[in-house]
PDB file of N, CA and C in Angstrom:
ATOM      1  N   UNK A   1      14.531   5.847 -26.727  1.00  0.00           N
ATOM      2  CA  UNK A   1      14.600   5.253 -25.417  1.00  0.00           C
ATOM      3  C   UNK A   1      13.269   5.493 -24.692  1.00  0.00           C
ATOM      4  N   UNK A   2      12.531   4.653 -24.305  1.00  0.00           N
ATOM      5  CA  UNK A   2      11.519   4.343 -23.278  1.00  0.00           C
ATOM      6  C   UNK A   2      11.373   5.355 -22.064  1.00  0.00           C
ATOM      7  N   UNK A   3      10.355   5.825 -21.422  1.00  0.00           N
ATOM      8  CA  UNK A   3      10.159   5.897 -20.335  1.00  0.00           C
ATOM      9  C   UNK A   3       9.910   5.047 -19.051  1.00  0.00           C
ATOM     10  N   UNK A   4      10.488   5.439 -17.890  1.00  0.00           N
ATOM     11  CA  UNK A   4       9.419   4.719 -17.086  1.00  0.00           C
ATOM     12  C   UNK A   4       8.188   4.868 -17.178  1.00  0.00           C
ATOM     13  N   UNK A   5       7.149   5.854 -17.569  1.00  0.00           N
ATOM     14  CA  UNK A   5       6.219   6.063 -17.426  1.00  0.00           C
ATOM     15  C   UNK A   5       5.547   5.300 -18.891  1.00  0.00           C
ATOM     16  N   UNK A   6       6.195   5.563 -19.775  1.00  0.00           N
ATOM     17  CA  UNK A   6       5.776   5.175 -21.165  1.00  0.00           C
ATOM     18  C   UNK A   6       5.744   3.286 -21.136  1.00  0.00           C
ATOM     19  N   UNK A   7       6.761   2.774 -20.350  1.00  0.00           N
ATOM     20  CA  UNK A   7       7.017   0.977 -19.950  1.00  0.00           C
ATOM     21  C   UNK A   7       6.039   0.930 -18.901  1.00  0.00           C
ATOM     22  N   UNK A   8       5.316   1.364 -18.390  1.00  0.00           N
ATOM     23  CA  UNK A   8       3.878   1.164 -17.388  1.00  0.00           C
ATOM     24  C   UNK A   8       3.150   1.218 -18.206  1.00  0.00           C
ATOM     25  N   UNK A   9       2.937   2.488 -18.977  1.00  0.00           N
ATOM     26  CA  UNK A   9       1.892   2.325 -19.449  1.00  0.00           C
ATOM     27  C   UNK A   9       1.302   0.985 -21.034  1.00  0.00           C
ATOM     28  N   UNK A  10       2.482   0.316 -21.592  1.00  0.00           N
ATOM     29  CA  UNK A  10       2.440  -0.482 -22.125  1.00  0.00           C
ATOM     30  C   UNK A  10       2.173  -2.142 -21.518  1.00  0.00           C
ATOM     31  N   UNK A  11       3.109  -1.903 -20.610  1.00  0.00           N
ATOM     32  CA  UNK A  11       2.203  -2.741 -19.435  1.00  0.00           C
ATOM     33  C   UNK A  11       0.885  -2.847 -18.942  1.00  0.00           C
ATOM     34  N   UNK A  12      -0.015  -1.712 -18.632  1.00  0.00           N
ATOM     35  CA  UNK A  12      -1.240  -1.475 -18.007  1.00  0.00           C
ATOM     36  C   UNK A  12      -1.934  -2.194 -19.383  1.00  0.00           C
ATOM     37  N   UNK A  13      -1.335  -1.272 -20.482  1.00  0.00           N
ATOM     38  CA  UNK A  13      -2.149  -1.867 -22.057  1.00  0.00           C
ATOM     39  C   UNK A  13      -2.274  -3.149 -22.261  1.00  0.00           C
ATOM     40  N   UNK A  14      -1.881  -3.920 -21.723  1.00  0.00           N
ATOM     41  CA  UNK A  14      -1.564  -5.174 -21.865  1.00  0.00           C
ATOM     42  C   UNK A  14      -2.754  -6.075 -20.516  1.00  0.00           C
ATOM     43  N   UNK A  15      -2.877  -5.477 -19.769  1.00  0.00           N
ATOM     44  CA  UNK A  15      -3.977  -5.548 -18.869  1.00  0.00           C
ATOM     45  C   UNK A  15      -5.143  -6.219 -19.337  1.00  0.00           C
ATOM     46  N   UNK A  16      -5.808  -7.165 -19.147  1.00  0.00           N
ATOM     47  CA  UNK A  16      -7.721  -7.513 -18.897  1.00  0.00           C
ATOM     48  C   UNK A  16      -8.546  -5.848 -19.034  1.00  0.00           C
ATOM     49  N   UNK A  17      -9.121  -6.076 -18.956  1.00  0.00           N
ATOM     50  CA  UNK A  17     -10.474  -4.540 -18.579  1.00  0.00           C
ATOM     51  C   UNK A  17     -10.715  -4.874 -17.336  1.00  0.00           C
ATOM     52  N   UNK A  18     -11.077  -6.043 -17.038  1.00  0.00           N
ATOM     53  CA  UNK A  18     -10.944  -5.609 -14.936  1.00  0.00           C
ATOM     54  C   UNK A  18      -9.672  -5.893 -14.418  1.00  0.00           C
ATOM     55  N   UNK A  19      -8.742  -5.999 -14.934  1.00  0.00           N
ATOM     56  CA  UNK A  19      -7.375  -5.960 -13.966  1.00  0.00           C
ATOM     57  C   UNK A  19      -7.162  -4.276 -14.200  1.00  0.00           C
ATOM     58  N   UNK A  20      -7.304  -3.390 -15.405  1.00  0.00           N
ATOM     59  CA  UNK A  20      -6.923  -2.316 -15.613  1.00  0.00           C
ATOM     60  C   UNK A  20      -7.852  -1.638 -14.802  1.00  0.00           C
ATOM     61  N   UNK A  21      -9.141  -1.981 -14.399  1.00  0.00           N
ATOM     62  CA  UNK A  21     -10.371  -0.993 -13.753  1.00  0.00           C
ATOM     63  C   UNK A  21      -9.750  -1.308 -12.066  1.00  0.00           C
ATOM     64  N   UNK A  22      -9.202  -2.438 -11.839  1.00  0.00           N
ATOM     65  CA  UNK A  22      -8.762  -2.743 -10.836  1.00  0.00           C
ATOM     66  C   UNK A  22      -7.714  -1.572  -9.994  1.00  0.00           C
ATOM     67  N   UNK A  23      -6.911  -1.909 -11.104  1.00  0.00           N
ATOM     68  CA  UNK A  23      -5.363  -1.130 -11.304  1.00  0.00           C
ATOM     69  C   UNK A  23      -5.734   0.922 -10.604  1.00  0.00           C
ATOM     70  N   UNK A  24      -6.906   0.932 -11.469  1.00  0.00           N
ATOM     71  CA  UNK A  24      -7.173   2.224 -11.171  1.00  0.00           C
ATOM     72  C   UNK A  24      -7.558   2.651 -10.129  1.00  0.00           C
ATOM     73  N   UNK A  25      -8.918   1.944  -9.855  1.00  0.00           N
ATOM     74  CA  UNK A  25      -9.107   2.064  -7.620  1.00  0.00           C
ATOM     75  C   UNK A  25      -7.871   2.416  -7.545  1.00  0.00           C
ATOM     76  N   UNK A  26      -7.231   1.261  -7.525  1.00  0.00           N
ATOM     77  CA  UNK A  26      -6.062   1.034  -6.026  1.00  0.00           C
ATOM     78  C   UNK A  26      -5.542   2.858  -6.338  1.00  0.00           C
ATOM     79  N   UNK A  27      -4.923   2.818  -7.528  1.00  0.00           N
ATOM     80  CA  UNK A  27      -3.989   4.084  -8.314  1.00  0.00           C
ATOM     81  C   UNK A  27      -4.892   5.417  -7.442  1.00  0.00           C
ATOM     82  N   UNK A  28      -6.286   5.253  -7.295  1.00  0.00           N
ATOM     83  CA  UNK A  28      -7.420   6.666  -6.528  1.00  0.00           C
ATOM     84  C   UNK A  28      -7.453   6.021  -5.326  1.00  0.00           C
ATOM     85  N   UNK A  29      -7.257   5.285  -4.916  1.00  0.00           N
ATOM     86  CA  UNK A  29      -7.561   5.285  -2.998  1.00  0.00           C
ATOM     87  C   UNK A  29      -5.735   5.776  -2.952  1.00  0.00           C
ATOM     88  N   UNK A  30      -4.938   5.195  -3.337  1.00  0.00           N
ATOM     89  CA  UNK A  30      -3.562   5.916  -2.871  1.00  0.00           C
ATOM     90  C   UNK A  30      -3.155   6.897  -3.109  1.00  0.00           C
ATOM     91  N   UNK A  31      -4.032   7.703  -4.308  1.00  0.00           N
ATOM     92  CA  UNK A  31      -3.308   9.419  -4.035  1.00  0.00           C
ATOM     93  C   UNK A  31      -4.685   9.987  -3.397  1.00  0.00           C
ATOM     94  N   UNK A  32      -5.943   9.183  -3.131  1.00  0.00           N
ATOM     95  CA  UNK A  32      -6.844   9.518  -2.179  1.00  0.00           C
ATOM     96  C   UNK A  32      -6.493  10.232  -0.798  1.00  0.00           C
ATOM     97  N   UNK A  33      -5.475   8.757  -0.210  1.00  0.00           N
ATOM     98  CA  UNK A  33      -4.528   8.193   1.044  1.00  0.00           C
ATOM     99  C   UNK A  33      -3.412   9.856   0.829  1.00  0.00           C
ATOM    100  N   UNK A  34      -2.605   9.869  -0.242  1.00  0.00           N
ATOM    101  CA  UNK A  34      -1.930  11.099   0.131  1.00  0.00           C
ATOM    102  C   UNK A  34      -2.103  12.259   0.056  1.00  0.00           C
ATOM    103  N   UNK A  35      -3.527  12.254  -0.466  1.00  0.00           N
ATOM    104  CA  UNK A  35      -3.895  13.744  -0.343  1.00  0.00           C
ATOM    105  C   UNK A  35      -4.255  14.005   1.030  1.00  0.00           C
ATOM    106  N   UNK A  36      -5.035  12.880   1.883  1.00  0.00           N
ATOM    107  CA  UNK A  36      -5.547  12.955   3.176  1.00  0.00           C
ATOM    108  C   UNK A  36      -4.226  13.241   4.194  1.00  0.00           C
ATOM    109  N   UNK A  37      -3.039  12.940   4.261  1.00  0.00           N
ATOM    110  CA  UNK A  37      -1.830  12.633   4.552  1.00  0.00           C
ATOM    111  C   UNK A  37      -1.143  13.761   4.343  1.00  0.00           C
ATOM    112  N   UNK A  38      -1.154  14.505   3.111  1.00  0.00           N
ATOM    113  CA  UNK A  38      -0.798  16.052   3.346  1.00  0.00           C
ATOM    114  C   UNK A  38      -1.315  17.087   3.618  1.00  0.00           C
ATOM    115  N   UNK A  39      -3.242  16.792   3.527  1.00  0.00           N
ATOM    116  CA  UNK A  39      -3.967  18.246   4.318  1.00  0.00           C
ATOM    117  C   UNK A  39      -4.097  17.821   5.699  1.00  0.00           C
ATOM    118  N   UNK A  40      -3.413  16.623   6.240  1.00  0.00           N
ATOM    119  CA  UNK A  40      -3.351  16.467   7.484  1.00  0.00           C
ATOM    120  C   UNK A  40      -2.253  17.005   8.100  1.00  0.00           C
ATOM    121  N   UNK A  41      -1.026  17.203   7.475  1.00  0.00           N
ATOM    122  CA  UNK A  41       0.050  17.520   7.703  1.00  0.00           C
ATOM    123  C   UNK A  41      -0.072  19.246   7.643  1.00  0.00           C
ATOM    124  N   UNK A  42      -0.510  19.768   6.426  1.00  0.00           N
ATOM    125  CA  UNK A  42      -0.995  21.127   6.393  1.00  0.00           C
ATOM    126  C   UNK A  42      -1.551  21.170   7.765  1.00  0.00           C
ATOM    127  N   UNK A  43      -2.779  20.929   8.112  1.00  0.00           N
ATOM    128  CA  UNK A  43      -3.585  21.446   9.158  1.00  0.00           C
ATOM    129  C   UNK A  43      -2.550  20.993  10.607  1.00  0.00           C
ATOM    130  N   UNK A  44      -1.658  20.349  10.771  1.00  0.00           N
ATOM    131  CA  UNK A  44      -0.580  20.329  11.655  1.00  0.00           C
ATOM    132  C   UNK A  44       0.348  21.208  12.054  1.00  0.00           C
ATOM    133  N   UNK A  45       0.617  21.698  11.123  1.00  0.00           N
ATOM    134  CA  UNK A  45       1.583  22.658  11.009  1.00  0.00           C
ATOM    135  C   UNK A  45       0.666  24.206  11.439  1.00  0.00           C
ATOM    136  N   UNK A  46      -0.355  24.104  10.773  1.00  0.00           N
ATOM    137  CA  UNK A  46      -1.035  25.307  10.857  1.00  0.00           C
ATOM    138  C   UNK A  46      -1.773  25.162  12.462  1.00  0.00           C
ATOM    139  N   UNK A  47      -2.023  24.185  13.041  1.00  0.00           N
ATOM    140  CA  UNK A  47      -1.921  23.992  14.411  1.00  0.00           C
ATOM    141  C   UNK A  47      -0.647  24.119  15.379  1.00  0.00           C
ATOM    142  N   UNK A  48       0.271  24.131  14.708  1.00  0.00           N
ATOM    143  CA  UNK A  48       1.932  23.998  15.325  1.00  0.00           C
ATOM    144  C   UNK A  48       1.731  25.598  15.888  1.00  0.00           C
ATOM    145  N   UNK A  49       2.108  25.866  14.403  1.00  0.00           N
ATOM    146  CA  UNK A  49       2.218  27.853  14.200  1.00  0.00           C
ATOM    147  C   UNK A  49       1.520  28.635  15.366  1.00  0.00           C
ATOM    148  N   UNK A  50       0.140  27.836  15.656  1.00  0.00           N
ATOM    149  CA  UNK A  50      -0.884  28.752  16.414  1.00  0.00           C
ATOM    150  C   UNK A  50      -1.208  28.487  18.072  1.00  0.00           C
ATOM    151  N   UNK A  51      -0.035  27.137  18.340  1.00  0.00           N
ATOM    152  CA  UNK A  51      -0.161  26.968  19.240  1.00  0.00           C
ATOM    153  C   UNK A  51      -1.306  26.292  20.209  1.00  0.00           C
ATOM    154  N   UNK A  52      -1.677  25.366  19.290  1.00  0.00           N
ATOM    155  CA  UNK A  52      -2.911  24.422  19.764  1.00  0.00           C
ATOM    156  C   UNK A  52      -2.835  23.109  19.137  1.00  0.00           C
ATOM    157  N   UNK A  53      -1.433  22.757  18.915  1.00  0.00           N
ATOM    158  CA  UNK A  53      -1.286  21.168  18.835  1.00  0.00           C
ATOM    159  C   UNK A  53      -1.104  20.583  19.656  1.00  0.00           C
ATOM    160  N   UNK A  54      -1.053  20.922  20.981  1.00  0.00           N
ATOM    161  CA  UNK A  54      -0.727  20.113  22.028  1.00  0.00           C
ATOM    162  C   UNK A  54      -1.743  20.622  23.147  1.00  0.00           C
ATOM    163  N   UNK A  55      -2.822  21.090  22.516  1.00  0.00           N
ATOM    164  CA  UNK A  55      -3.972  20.774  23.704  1.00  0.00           C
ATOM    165  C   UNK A  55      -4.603  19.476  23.729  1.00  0.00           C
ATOM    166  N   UNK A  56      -5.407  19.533  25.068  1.00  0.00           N
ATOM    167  CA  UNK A  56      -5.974  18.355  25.476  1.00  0.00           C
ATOM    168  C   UNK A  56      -7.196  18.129  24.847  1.00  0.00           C
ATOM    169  N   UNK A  57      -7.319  16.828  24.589  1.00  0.00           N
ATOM    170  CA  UNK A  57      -9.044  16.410  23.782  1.00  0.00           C
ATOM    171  C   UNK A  57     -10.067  17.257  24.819  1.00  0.00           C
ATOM    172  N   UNK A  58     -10.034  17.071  25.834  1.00  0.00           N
ATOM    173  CA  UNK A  58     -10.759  17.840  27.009  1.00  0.00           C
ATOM    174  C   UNK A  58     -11.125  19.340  26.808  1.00  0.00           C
ATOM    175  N   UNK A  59      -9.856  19.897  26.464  1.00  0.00           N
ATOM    176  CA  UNK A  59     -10.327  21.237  26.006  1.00  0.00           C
ATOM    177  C   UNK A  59     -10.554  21.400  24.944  1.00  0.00           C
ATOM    178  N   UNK A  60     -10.512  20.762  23.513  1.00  0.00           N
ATOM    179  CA  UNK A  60     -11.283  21.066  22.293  1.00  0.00           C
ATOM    180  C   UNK A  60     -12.293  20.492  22.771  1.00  0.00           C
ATOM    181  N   UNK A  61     -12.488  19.668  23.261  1.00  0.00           N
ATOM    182  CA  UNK A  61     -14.197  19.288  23.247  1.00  0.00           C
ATOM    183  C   UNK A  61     -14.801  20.296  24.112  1.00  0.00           C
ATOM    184  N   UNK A  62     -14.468  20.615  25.137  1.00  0.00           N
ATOM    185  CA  UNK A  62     -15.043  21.981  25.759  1.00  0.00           C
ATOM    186  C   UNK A  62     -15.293  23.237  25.117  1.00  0.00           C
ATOM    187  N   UNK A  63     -14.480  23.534  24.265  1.00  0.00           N
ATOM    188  CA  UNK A  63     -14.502  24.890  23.232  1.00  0.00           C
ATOM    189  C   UNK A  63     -15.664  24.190  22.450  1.00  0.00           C
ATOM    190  N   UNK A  64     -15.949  23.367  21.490  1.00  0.00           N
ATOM    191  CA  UNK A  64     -17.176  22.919  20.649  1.00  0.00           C
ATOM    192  C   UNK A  64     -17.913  22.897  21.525  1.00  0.00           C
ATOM    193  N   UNK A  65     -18.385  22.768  22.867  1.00  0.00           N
ATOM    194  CA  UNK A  65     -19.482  22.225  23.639  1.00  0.00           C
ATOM    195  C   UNK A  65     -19.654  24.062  23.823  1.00  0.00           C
ATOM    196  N   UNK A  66     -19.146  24.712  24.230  1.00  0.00           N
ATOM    197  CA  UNK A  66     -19.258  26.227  23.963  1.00  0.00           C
ATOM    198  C   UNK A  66     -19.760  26.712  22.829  1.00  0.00           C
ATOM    199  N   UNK A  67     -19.004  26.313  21.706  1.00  0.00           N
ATOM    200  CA  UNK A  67     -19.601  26.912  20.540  1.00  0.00           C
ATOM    201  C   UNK A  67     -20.752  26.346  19.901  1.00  0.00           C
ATOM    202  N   UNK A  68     -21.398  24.957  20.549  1.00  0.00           N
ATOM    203  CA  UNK A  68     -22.529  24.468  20.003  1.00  0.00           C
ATOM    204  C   UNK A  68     -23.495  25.430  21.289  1.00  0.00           C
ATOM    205  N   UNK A  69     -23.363  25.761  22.359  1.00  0.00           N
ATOM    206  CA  UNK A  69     -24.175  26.549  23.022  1.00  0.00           C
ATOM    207  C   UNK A  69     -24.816  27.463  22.373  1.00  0.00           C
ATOM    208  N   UNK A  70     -23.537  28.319  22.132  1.00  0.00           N
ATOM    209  CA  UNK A  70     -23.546  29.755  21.581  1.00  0.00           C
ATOM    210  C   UNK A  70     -24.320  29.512  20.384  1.00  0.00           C
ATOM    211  N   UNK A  71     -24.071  28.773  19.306  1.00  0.00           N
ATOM    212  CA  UNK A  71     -24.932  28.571  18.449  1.00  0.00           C
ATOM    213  C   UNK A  71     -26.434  28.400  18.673  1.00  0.00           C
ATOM    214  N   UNK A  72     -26.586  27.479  19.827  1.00  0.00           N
ATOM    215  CA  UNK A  72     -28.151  26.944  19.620  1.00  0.00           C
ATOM    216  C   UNK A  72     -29.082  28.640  20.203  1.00  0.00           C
ATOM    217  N   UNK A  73     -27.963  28.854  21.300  1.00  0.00           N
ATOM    218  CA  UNK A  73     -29.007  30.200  21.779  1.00  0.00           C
ATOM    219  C   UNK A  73     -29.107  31.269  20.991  1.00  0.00           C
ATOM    220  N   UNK A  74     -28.496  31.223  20.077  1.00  0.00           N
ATOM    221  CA  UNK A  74     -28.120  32.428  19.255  1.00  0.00           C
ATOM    222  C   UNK A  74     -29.274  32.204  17.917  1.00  0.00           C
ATOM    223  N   UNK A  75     -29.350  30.775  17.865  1.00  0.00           N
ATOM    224  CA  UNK A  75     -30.673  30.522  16.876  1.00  0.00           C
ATOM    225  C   UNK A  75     -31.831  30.458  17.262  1.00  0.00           C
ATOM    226  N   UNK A  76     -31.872  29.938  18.627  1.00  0.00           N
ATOM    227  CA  UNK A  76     -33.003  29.516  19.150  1.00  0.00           C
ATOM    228  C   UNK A  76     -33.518  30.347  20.665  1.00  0.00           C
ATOM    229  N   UNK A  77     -33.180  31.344  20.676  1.00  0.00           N
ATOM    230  CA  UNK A  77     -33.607  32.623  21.831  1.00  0.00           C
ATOM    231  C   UNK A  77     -34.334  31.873  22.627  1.00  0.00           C
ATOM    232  N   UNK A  78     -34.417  32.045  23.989  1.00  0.00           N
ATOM    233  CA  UNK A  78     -35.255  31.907  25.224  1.00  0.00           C
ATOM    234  C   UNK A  78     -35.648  30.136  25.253  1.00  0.00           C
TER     235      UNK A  78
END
């Protein structure tokens, strides 16, 4: 008895060389798409936990505008 996976892939075999090169993009931009989609979700959660998912754009951009300060004077003295 067949797989699903084993009946795709006899299918794909059956493919052109650019429908199969085709086939593949799409196959890497969509687990591209869900990898982006779960370290987004990671870094959500890990924002949840810490209590800074629901600050304002206003104040992260204020904290970076701080920490690009601190940086430049800290490299670049006087």
């Amino acid at each position: 008895m067949k797989t699903k996976v084993e009946d795709l892939a006899a299918e794909i075999a059956t493919l052109e060389e650019h429908e199969q090169r085709e086939l593949w993009e799409r196959v890497a931009e969509l687990n591209l798409r869900r990898g982006l989609y779960a370290l987004s979700e990671q870094y959500r959660e890990r924002l949840r936990k810490q209590g800074e998912l629901d600050r304002s754009v206003e104040e992260v951009l204020a904290e970076l505008r701080h920490i690009r300060e601190y940086i430049a004077s800290d490299d670049y003295p006087g």
